[in-house]
N, C-alpha and C. Protein backbone atom coordinates (compact mmCIF):
# COMPACT_ATOMS: atom_id res chain seq x y z
N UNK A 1 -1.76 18.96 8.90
CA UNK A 1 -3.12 18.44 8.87
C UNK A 1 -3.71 18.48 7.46
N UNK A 2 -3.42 19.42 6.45
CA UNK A 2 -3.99 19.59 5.36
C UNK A 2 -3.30 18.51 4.30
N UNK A 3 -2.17 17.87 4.84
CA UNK A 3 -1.52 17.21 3.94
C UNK A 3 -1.95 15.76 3.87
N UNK A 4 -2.35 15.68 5.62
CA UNK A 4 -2.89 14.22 6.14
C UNK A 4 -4.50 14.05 5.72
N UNK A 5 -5.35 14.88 5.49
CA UNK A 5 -6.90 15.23 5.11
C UNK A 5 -6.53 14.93 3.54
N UNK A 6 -5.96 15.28 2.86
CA UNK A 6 -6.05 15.31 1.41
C UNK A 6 -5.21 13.59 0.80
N UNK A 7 -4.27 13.51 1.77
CA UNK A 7 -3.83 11.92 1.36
C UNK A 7 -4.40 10.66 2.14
N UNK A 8 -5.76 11.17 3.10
CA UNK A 8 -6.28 9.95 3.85
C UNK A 8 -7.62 9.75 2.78
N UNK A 9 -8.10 10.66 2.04
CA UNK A 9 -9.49 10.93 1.37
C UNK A 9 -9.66 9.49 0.49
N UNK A 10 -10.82 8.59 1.03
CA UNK A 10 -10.82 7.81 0.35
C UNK A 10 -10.63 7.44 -1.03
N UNK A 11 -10.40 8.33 -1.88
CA UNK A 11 -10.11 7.97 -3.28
C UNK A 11 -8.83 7.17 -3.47
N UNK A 12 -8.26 7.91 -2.10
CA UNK A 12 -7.10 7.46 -2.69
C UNK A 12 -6.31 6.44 -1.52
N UNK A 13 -7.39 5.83 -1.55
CA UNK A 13 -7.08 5.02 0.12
C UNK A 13 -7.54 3.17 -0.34
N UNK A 14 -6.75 2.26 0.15
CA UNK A 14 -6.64 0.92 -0.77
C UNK A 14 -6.93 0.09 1.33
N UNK A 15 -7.94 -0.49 0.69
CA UNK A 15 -7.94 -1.89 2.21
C UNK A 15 -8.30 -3.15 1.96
N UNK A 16 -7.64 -3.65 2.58
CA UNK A 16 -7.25 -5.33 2.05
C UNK A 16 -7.88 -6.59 2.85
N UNK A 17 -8.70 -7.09 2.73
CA UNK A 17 -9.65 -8.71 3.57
C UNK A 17 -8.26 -9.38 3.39
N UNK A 18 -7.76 -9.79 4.19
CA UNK A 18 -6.90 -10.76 3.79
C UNK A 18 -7.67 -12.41 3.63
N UNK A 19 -7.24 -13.12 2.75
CA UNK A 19 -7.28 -14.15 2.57
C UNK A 19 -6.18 -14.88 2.40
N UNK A 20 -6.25 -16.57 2.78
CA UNK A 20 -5.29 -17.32 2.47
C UNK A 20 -4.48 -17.28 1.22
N UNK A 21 -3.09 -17.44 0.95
CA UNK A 21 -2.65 -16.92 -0.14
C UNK A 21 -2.37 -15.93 -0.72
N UNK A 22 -3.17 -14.94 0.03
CA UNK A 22 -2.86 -13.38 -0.45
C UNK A 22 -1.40 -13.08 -0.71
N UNK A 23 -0.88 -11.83 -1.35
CA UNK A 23 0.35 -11.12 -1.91
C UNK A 23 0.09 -10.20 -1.52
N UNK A 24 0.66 -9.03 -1.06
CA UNK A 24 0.32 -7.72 -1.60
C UNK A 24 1.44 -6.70 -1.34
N UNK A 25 2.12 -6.38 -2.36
CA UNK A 25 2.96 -5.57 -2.93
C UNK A 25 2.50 -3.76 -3.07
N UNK A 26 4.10 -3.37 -2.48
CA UNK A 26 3.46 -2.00 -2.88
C UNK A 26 4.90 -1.10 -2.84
N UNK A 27 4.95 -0.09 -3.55
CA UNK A 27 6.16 0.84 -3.78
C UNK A 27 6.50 1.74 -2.10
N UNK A 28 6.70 1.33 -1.29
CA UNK A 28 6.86 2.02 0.03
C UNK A 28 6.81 3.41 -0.08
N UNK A 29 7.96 4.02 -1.23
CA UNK A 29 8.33 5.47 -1.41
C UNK A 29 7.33 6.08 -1.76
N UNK A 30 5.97 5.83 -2.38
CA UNK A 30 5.22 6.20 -2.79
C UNK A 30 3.83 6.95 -2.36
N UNK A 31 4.07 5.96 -1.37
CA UNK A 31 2.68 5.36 -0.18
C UNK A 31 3.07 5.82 1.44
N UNK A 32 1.61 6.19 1.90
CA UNK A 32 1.51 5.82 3.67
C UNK A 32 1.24 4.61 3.42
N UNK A 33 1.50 3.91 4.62
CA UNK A 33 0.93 2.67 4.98
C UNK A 33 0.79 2.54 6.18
N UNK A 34 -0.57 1.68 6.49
CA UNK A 34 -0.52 1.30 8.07
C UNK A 34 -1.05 -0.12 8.26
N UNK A 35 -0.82 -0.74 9.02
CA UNK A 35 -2.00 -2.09 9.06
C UNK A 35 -2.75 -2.00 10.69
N UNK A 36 -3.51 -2.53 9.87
CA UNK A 36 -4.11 -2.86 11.61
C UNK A 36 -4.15 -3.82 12.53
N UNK A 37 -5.26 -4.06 13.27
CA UNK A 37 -5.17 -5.10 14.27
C UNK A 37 -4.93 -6.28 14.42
N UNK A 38 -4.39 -7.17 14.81
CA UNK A 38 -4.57 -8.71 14.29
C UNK A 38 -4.36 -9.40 15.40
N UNK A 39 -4.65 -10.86 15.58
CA UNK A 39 -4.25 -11.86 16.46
C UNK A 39 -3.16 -11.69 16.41
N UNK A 40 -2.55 -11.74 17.84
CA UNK A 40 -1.00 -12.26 17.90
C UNK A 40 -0.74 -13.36 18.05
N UNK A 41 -1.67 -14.53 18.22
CA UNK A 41 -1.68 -15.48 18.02
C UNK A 41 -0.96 -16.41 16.76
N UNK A 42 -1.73 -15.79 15.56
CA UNK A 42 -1.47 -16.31 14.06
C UNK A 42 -0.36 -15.87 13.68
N UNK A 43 -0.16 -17.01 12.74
CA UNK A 43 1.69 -16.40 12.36
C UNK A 43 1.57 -15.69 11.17
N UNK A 44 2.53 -14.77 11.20
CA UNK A 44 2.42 -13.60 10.10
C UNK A 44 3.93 -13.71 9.61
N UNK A 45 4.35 -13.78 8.03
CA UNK A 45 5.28 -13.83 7.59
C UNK A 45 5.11 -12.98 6.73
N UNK A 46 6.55 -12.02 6.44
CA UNK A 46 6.71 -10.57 5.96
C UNK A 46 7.95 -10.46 5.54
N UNK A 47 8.20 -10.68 3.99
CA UNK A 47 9.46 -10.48 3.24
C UNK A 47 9.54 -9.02 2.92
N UNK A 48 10.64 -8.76 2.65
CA UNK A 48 10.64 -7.27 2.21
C UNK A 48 12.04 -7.49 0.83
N UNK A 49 11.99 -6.96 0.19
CA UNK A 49 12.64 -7.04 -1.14
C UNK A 49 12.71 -5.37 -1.63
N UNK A 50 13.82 -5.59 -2.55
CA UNK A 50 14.34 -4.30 -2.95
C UNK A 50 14.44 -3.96 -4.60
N UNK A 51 14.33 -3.37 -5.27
CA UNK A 51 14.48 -2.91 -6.69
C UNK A 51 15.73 -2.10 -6.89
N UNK A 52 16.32 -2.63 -7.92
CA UNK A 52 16.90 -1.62 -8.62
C UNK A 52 16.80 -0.66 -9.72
N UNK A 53 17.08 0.17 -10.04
CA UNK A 53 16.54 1.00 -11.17
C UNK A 53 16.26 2.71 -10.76
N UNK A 54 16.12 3.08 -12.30
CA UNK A 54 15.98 4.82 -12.27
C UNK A 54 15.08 5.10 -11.49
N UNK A 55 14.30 5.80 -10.45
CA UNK A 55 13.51 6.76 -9.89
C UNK A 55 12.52 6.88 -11.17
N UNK A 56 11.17 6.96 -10.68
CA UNK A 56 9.97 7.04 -11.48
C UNK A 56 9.62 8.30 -10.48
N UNK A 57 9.57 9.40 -11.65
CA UNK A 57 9.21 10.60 -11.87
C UNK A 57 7.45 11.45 -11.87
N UNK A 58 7.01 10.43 -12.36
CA UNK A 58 5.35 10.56 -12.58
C UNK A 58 5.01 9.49 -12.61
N UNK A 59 3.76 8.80 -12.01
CA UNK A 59 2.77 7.63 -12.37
C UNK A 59 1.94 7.65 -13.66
N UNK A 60 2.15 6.86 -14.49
CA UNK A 60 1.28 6.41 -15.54
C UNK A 60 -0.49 6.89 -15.23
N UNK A 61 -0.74 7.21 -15.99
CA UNK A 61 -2.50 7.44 -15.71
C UNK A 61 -3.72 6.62 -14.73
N UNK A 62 -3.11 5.26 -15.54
CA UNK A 62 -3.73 4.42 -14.61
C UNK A 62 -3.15 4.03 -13.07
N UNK A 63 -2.12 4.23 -12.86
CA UNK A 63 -1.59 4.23 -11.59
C UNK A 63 -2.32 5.35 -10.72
N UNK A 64 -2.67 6.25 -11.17
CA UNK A 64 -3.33 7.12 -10.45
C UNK A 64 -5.06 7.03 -10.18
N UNK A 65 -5.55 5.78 -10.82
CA UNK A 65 -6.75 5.61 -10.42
C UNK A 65 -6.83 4.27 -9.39
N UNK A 66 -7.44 4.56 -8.55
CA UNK A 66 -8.00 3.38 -7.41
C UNK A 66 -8.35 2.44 -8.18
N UNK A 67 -8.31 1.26 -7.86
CA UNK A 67 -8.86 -0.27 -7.98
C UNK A 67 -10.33 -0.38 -8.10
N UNK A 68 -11.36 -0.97 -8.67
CA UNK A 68 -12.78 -0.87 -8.88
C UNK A 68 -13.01 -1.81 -7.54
């Protein structure tokens, strides 16, 4: 519980309006993620893609601040 209280705390919590055209990318290993509700109606298309490369050790400074 103390782990889920300290990584749900809005600072550090990102939510998305979707709009037409939208992207939205994100490091899986890094992150919870959840989505929420939606029509099952509308069609939803969902690529998933992979990286190669060294393991990142620490986030850059600004990686660690939320989006304005």
């Amino acid at each position: 519980n103390t782990l889920w209280e300290h990584a749900t705390q809005p600072r550090f919590c990102w939510g998305h309006q979707w709009r037409v055209g939208d992207i939205l990318v994100w490091g899986k290993r890094c992150l919870l993620h959840k989505r929420g509700s939606f029509d099952p109606r509308q069609r939803r298309i969902i690529h998933r893609t992979q990286c190669k490369g060294e393991p990142v050790h620490e986030l850059p400074a600004a990686a660690a601040q939320p989006p304005p």
